[in-house]
PDB file of N, CA and C in Angstrom:
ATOM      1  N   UNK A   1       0.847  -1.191   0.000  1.00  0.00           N
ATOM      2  CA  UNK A   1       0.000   0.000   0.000  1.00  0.00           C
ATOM      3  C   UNK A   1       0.879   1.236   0.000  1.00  0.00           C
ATOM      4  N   UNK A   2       0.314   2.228  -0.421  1.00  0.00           N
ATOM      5  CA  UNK A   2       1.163   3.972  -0.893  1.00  0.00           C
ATOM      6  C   UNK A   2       0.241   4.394  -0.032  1.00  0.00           C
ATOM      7  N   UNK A   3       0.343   5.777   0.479  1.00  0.00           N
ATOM      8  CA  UNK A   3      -0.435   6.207   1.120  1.00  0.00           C
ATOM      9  C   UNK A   3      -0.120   7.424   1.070  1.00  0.00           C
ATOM     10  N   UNK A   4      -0.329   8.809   1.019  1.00  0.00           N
ATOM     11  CA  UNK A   4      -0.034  10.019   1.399  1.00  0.00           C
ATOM     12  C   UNK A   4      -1.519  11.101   1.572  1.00  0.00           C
ATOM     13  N   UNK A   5      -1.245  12.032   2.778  1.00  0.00           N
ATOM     14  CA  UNK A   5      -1.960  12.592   3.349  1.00  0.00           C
ATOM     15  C   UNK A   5      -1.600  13.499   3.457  1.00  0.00           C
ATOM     16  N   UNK A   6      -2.423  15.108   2.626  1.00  0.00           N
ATOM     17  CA  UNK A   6      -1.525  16.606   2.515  1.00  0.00           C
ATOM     18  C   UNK A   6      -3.104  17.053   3.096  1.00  0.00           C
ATOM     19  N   UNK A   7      -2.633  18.560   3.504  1.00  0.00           N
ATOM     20  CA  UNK A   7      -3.735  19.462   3.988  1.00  0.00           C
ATOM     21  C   UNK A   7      -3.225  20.351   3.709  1.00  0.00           C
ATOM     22  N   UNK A   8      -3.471  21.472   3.202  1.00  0.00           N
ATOM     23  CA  UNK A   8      -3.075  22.485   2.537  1.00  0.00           C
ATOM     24  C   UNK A   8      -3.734  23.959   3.187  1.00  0.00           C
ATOM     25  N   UNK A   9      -4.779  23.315   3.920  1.00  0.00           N
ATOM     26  CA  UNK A   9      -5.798  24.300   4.795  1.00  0.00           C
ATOM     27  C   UNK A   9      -4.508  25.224   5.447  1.00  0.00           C
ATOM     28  N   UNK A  10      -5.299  26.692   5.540  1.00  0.00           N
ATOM     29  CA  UNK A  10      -4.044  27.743   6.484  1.00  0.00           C
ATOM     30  C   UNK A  10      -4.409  27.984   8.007  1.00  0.00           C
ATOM     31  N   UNK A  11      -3.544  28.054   8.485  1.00  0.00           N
ATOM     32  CA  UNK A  11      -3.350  28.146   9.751  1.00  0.00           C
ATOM     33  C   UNK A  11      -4.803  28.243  10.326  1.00  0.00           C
ATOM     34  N   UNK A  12      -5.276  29.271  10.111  1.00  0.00           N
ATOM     35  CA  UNK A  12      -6.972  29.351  11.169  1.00  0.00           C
ATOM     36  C   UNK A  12      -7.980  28.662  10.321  1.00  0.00           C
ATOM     37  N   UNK A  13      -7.851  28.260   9.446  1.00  0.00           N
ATOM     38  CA  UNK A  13      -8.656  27.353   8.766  1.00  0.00           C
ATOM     39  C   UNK A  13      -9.155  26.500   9.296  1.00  0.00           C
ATOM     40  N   UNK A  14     -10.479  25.525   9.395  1.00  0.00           N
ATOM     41  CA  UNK A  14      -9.917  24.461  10.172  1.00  0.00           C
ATOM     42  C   UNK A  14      -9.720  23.263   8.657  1.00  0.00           C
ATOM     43  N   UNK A  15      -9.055  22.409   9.894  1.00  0.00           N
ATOM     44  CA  UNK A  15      -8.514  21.156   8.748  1.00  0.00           C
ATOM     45  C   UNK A  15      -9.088  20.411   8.316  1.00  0.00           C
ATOM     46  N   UNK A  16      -8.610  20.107   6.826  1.00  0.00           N
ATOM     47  CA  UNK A  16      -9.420  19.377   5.923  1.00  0.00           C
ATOM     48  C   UNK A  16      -8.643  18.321   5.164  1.00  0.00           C
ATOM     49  N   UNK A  17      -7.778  17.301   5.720  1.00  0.00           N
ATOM     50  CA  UNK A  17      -6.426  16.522   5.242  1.00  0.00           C
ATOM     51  C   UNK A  17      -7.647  15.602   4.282  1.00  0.00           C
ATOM     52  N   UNK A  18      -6.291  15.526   3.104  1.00  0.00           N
ATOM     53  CA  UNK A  18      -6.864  14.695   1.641  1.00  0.00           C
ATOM     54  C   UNK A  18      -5.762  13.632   1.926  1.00  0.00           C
ATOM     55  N   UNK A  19      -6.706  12.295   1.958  1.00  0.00           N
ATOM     56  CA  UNK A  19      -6.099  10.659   2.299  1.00  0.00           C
ATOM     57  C   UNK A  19      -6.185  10.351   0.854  1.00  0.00           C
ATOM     58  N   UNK A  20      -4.318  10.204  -0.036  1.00  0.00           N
ATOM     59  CA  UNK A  20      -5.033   9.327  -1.158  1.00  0.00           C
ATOM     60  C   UNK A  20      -3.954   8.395  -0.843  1.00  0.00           C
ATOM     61  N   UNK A  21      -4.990   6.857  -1.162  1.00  0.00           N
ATOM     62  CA  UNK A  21      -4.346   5.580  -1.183  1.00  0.00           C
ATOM     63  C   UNK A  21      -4.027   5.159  -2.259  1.00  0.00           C
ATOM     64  N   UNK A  22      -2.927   4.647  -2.731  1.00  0.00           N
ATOM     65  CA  UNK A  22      -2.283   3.853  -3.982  1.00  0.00           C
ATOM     66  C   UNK A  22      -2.849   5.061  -5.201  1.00  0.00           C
ATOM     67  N   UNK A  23      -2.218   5.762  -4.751  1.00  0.00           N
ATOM     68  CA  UNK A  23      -2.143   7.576  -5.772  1.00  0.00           C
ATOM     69  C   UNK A  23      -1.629   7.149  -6.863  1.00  0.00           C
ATOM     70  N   UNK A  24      -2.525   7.468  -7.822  1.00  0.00           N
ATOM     71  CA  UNK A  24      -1.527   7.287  -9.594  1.00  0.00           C
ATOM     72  C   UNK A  24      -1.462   8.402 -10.291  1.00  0.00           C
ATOM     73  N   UNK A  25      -0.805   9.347 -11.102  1.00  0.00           N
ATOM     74  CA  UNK A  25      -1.046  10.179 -11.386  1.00  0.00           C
ATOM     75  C   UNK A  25      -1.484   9.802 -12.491  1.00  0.00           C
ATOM     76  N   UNK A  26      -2.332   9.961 -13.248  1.00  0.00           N
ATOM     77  CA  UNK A  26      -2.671   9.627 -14.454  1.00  0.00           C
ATOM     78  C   UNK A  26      -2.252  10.450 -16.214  1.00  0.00           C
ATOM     79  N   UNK A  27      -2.569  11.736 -15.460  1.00  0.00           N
ATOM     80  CA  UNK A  27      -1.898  12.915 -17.043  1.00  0.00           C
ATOM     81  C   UNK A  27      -1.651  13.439 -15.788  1.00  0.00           C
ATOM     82  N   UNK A  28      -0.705  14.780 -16.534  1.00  0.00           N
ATOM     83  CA  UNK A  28      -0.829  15.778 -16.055  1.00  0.00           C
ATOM     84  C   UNK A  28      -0.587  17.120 -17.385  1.00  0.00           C
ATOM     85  N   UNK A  29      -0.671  18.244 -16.609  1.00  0.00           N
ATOM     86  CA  UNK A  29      -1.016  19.243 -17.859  1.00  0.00           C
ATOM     87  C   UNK A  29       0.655  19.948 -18.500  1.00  0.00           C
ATOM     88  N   UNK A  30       0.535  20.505 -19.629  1.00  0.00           N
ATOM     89  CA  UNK A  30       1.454  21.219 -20.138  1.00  0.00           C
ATOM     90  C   UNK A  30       1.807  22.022 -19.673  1.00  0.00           C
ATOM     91  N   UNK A  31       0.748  23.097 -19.268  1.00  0.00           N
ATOM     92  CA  UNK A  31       1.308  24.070 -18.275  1.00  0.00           C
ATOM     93  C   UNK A  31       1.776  23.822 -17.184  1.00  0.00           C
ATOM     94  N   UNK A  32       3.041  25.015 -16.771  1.00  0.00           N
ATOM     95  CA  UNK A  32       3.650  24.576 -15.437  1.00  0.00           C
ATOM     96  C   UNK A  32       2.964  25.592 -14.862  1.00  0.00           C
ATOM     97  N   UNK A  33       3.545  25.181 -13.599  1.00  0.00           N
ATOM     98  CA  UNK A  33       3.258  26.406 -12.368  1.00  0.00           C
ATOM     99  C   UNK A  33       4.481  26.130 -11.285  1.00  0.00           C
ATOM    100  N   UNK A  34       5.465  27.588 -10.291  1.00  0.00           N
ATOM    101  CA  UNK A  34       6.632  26.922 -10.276  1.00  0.00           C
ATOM    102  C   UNK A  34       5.827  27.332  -8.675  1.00  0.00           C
ATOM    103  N   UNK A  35       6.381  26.464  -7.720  1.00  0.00           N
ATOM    104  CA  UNK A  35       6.572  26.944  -6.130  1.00  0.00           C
ATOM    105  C   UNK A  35       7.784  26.766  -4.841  1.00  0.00           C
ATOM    106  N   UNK A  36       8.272  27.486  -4.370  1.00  0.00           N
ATOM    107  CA  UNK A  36       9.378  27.306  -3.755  1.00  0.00           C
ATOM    108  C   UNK A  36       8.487  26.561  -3.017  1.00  0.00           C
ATOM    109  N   UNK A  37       9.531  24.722  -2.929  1.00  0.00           N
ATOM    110  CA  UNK A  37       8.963  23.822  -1.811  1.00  0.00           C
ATOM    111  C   UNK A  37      10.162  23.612  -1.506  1.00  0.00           C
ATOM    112  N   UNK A  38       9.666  22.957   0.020  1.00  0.00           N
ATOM    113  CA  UNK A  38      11.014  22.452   1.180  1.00  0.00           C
ATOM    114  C   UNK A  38      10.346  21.142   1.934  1.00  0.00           C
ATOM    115  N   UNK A  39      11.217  20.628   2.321  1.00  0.00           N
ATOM    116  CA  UNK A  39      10.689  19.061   2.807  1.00  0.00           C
ATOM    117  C   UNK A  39      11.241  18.637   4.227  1.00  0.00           C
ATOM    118  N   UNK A  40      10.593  18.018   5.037  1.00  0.00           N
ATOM    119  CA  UNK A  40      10.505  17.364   6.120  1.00  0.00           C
ATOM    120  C   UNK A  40      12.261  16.631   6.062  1.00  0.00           C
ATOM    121  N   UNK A  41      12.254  16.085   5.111  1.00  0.00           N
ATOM    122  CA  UNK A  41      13.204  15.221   4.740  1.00  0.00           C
ATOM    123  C   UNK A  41      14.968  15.932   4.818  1.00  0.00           C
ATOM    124  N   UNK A  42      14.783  16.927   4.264  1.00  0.00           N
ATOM    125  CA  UNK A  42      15.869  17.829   4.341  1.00  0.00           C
ATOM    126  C   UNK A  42      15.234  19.344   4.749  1.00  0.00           C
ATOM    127  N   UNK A  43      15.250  19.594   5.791  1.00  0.00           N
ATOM    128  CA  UNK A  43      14.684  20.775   6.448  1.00  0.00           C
ATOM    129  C   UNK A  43      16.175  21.615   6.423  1.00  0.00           C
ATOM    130  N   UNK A  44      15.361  22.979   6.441  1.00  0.00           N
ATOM    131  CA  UNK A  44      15.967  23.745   5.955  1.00  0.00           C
ATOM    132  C   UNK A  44      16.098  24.632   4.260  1.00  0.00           C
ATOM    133  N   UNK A  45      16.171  23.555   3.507  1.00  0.00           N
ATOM    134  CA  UNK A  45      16.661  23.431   2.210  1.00  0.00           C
ATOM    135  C   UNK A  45      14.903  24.178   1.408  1.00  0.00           C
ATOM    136  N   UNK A  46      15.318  24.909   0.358  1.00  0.00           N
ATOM    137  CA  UNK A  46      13.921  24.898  -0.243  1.00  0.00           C
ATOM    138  C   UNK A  46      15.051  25.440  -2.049  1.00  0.00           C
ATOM    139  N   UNK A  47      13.804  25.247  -2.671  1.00  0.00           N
ATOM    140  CA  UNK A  47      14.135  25.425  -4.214  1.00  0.00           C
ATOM    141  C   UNK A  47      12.973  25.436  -5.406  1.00  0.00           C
ATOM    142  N   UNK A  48      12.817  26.347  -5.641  1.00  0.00           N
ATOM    143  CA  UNK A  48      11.891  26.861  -7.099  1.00  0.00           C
ATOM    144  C   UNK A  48      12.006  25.167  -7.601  1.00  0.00           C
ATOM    145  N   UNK A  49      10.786  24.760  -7.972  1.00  0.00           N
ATOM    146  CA  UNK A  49      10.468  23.838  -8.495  1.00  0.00           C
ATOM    147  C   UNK A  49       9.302  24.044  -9.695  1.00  0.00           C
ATOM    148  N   UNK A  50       9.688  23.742 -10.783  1.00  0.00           N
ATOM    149  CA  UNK A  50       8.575  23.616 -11.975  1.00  0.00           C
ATOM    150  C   UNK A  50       8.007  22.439 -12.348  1.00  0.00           C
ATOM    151  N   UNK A  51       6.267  22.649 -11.696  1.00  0.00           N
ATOM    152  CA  UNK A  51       5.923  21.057 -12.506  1.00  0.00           C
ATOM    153  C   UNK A  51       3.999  21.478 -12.958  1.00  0.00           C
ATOM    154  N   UNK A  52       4.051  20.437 -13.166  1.00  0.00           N
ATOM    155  CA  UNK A  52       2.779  20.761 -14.289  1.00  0.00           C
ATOM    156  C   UNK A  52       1.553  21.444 -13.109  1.00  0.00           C
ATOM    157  N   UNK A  53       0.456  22.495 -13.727  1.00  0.00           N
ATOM    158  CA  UNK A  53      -0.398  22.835 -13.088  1.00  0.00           C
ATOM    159  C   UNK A  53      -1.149  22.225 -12.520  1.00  0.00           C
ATOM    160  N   UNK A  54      -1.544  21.062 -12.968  1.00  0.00           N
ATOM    161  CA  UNK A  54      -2.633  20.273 -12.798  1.00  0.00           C
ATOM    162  C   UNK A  54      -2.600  18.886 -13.283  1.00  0.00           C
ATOM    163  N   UNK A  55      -3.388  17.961 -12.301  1.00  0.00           N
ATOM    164  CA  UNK A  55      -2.929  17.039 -12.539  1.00  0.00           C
ATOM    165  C   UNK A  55      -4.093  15.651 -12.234  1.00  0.00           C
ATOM    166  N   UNK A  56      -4.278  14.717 -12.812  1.00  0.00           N
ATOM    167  CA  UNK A  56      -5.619  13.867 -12.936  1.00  0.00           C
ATOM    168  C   UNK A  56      -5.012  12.550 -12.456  1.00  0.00           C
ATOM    169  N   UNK A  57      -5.409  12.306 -10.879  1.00  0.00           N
ATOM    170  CA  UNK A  57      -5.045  11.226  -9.714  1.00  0.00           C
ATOM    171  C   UNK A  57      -5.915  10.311  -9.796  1.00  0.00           C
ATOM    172  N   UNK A  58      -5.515   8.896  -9.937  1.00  0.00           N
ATOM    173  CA  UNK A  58      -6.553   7.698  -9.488  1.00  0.00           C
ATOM    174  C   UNK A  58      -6.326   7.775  -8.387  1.00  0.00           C
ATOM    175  N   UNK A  59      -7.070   7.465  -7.457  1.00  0.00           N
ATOM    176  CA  UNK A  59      -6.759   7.331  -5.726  1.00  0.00           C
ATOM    177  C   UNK A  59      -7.443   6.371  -5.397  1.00  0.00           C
ATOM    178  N   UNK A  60      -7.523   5.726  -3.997  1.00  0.00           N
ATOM    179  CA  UNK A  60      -8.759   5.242  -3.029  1.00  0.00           C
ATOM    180  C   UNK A  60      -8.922   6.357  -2.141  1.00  0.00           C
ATOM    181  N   UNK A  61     -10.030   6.301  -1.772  1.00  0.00           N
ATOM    182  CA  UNK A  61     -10.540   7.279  -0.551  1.00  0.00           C
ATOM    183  C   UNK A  61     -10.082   6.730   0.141  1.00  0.00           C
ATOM    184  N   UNK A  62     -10.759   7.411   1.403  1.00  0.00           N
ATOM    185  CA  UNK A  62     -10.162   6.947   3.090  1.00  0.00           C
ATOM    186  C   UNK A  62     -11.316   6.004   3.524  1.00  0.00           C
ATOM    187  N   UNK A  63     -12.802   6.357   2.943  1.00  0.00           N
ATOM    188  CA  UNK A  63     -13.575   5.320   2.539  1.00  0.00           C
ATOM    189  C   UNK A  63     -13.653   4.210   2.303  1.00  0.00           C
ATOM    190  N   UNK A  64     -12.423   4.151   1.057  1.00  0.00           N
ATOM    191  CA  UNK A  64     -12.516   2.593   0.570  1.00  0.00           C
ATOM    192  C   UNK A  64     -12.723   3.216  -1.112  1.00  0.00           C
ATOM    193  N   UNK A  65     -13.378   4.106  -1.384  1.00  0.00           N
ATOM    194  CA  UNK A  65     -13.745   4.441  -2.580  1.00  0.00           C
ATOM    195  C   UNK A  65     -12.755   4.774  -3.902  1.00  0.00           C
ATOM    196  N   UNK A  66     -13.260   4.030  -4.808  1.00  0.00           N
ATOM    197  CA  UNK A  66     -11.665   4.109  -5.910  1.00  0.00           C
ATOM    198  C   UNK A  66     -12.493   5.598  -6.573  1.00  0.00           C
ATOM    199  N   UNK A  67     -11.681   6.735  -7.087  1.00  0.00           N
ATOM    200  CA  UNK A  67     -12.370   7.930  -7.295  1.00  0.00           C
ATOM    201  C   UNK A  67     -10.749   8.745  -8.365  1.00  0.00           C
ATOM    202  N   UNK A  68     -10.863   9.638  -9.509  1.00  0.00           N
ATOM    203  CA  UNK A  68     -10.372   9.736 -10.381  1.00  0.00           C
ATOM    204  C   UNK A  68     -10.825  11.366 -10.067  1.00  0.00           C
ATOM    205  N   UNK A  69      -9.648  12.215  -9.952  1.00  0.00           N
ATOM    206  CA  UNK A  69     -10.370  13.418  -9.914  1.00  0.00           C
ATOM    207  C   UNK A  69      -8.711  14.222 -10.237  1.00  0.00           C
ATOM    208  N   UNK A  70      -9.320  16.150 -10.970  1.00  0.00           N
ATOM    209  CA  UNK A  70      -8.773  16.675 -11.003  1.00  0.00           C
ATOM    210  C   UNK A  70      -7.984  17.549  -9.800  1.00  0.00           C
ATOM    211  N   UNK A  71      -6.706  17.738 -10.296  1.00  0.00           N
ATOM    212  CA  UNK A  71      -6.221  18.820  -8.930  1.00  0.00           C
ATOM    213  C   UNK A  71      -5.251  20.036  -9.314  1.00  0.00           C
ATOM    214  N   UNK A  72      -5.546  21.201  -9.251  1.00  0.00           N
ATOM    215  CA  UNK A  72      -4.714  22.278  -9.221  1.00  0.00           C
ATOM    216  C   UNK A  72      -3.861  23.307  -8.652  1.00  0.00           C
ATOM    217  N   UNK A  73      -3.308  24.156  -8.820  1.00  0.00           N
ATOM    218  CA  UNK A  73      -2.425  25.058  -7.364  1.00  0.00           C
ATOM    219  C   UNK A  73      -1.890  24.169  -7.058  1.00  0.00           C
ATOM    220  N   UNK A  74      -1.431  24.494  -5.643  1.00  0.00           N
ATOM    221  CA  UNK A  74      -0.834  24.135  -4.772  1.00  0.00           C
ATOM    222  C   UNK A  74      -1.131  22.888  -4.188  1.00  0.00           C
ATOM    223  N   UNK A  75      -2.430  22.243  -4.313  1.00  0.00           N
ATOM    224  CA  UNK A  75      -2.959  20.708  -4.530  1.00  0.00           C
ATOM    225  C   UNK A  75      -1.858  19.801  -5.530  1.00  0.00           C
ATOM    226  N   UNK A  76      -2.030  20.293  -6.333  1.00  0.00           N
ATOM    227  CA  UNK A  76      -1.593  19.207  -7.462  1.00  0.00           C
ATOM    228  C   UNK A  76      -0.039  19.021  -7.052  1.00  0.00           C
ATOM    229  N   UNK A  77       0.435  20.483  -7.046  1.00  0.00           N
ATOM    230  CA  UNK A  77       2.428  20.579  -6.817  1.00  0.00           C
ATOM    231  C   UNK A  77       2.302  19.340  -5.297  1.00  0.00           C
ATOM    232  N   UNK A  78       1.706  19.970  -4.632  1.00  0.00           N
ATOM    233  CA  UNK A  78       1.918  19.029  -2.833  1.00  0.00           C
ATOM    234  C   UNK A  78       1.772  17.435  -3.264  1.00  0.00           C
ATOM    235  N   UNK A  79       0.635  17.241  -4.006  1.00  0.00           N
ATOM    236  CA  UNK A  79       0.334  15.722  -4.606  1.00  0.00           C
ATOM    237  C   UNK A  79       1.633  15.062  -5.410  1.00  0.00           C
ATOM    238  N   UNK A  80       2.525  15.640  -6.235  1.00  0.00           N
ATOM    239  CA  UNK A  80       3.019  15.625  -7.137  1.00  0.00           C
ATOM    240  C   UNK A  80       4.324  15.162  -6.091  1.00  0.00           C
ATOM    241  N   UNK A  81       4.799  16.444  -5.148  1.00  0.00           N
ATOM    242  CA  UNK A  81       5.822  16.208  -4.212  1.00  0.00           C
ATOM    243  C   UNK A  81       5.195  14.700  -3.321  1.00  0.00           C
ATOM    244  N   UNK A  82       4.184  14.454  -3.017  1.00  0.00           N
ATOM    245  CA  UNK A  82       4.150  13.483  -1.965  1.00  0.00           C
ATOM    246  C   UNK A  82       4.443  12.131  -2.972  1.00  0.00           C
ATOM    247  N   UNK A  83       3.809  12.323  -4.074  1.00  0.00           N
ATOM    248  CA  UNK A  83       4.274  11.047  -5.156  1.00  0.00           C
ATOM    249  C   UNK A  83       5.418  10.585  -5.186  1.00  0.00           C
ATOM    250  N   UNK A  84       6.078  11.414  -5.563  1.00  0.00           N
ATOM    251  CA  UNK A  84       7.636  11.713  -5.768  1.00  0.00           C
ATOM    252  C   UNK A  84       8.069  10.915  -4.129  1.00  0.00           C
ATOM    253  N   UNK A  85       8.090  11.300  -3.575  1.00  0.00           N
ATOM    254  CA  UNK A  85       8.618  10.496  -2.470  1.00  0.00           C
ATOM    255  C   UNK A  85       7.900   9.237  -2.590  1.00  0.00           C
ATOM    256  N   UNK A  86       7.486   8.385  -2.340  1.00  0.00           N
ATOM    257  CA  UNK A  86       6.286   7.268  -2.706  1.00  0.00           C
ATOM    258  C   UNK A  86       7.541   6.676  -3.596  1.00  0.00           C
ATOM    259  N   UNK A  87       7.654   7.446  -4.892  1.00  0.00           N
ATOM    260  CA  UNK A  87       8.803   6.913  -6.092  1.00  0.00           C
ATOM    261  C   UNK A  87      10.786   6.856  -5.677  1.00  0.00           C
ATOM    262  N   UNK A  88      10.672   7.811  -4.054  1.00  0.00           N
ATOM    263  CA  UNK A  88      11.840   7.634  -3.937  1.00  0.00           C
ATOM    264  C   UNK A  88      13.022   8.902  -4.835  1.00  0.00           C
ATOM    265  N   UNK A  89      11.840  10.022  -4.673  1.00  0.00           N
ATOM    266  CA  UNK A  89      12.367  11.124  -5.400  1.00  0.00           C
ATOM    267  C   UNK A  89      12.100  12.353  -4.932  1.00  0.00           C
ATOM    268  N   UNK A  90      13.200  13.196  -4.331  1.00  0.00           N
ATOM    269  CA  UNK A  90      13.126  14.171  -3.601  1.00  0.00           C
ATOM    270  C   UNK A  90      13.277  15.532  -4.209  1.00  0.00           C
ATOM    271  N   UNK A  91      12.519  16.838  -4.036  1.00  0.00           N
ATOM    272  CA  UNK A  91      12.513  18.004  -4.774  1.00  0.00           C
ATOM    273  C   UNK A  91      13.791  18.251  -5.090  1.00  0.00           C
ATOM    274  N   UNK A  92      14.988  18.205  -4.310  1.00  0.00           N
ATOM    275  CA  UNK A  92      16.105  18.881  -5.073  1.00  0.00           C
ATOM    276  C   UNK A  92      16.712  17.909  -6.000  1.00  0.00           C
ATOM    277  N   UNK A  93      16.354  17.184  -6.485  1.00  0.00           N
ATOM    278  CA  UNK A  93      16.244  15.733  -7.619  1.00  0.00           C
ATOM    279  C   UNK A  93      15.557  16.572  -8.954  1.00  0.00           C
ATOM    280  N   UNK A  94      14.480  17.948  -8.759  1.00  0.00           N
ATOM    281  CA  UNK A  94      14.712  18.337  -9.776  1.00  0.00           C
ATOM    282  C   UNK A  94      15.392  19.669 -10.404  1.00  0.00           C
ATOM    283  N   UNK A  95      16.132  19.990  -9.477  1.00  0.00           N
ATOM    284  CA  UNK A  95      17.422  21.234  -9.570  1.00  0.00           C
ATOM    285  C   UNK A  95      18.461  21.035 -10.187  1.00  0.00           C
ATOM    286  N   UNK A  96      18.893  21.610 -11.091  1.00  0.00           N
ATOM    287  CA  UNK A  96      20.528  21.273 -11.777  1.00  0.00           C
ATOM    288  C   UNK A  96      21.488  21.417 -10.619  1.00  0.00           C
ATOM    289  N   UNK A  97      22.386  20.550 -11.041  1.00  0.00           N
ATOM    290  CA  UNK A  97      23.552  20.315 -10.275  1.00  0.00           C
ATOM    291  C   UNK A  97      24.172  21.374  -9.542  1.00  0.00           C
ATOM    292  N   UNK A  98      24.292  22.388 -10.420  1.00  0.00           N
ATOM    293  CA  UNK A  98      24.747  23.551  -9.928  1.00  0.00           C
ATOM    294  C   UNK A  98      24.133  24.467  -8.755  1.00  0.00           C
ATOM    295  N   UNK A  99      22.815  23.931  -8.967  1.00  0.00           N
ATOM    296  CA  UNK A  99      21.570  25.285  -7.917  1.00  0.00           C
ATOM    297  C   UNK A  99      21.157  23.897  -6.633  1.00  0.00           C
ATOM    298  N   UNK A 100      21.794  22.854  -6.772  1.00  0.00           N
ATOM    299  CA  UNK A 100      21.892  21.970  -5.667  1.00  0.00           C
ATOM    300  C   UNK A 100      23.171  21.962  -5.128  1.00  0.00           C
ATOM    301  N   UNK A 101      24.336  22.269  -5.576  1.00  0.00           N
ATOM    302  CA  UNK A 101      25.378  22.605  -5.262  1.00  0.00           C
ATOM    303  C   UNK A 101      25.578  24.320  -4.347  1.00  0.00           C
ATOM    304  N   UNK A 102      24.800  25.062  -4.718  1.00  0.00           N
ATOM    305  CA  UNK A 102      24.642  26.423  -3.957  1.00  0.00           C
ATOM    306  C   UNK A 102      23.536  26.299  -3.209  1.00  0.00           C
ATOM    307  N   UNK A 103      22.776  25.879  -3.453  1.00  0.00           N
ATOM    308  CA  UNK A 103      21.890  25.752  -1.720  1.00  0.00           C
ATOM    309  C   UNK A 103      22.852  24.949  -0.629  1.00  0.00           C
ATOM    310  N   UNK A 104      23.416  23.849  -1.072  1.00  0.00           N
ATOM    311  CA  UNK A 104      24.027  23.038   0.272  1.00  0.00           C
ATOM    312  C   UNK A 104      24.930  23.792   0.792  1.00  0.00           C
ATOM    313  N   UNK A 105      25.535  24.349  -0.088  1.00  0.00           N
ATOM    314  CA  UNK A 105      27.205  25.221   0.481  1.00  0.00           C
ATOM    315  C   UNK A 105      26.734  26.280   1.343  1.00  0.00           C
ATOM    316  N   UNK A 106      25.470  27.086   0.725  1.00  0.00           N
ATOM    317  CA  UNK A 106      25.096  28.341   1.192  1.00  0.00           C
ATOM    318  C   UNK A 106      24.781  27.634   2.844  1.00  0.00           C
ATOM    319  N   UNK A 107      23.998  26.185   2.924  1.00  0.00           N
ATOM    320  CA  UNK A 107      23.898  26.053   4.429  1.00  0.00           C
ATOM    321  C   UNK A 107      25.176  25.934   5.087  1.00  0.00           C
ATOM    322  N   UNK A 108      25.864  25.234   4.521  1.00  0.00           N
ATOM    323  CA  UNK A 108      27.156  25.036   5.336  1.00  0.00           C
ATOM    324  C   UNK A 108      27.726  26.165   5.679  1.00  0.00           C
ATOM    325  N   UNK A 109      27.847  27.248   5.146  1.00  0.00           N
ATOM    326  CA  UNK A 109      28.585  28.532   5.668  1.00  0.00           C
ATOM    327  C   UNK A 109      28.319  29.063   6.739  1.00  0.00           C
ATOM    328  N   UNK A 110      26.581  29.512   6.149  1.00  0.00           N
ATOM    329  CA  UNK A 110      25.644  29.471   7.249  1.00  0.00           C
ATOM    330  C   UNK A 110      25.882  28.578   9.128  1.00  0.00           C
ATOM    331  N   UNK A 111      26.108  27.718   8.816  1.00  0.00           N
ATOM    332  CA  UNK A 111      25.841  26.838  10.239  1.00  0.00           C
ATOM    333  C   UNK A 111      27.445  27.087  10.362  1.00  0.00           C
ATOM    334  N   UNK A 112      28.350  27.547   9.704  1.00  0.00           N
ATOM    335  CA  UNK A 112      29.520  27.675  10.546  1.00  0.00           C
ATOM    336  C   UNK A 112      30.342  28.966  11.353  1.00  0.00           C
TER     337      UNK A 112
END
């Protein structure tokens, strides 16, 4: 089983976490949309990331329910990042060498 669980709700919002089980992405769109993301995984670290706007998920509900639906904004990028891990693939995986090479150094200076 895959599993990932994002909430995107803001702070005084109240919460509304999206359970998708065995997530597939199915298409996704031509257009990009870019967002500086940062991860649990390597905290600290963040980097302009470009990936498609939108994007059409097979999922299971939390239900049980198999359900095929669209997602955009900041939905789709968070979906897209939680996939990506699922696949064993972390945001600065899509940075050139070089702009992964100046974020790490820039921390190291930093912390020294």
């Amino acid at each position: 089983k895959r599993l990932i669980v994002i909430d995107i709700s803001k702070e005084k919002e109240k919460k509304n976490p999206l359970f998708l089980i065995n997530p597939e992405i199915i298409s996704k769109s031509e257009r990009t949309s870019t967002h500086e993301e940062g991860c649990l995984s390597l905290p600290g670290y963040f980097g302009k990331i470009y990936r498609p706007a939108s994007v059409k998920v097979r999922y299971i509900d939390k239900l049980g329910e198999s359900r095929i639906k669209n997602f955009t904004g900041l939905e789709a990028t968070c979906i897209q990042h939680e996939v990506d891990h699922l696949n064993g693939i972390l945001f600065v995986d899509y940075l050139s060498k070089l702009r992964k090479q100046i974020i790490f150094r820039l921390d190291r200076r930093q912390s020294n």
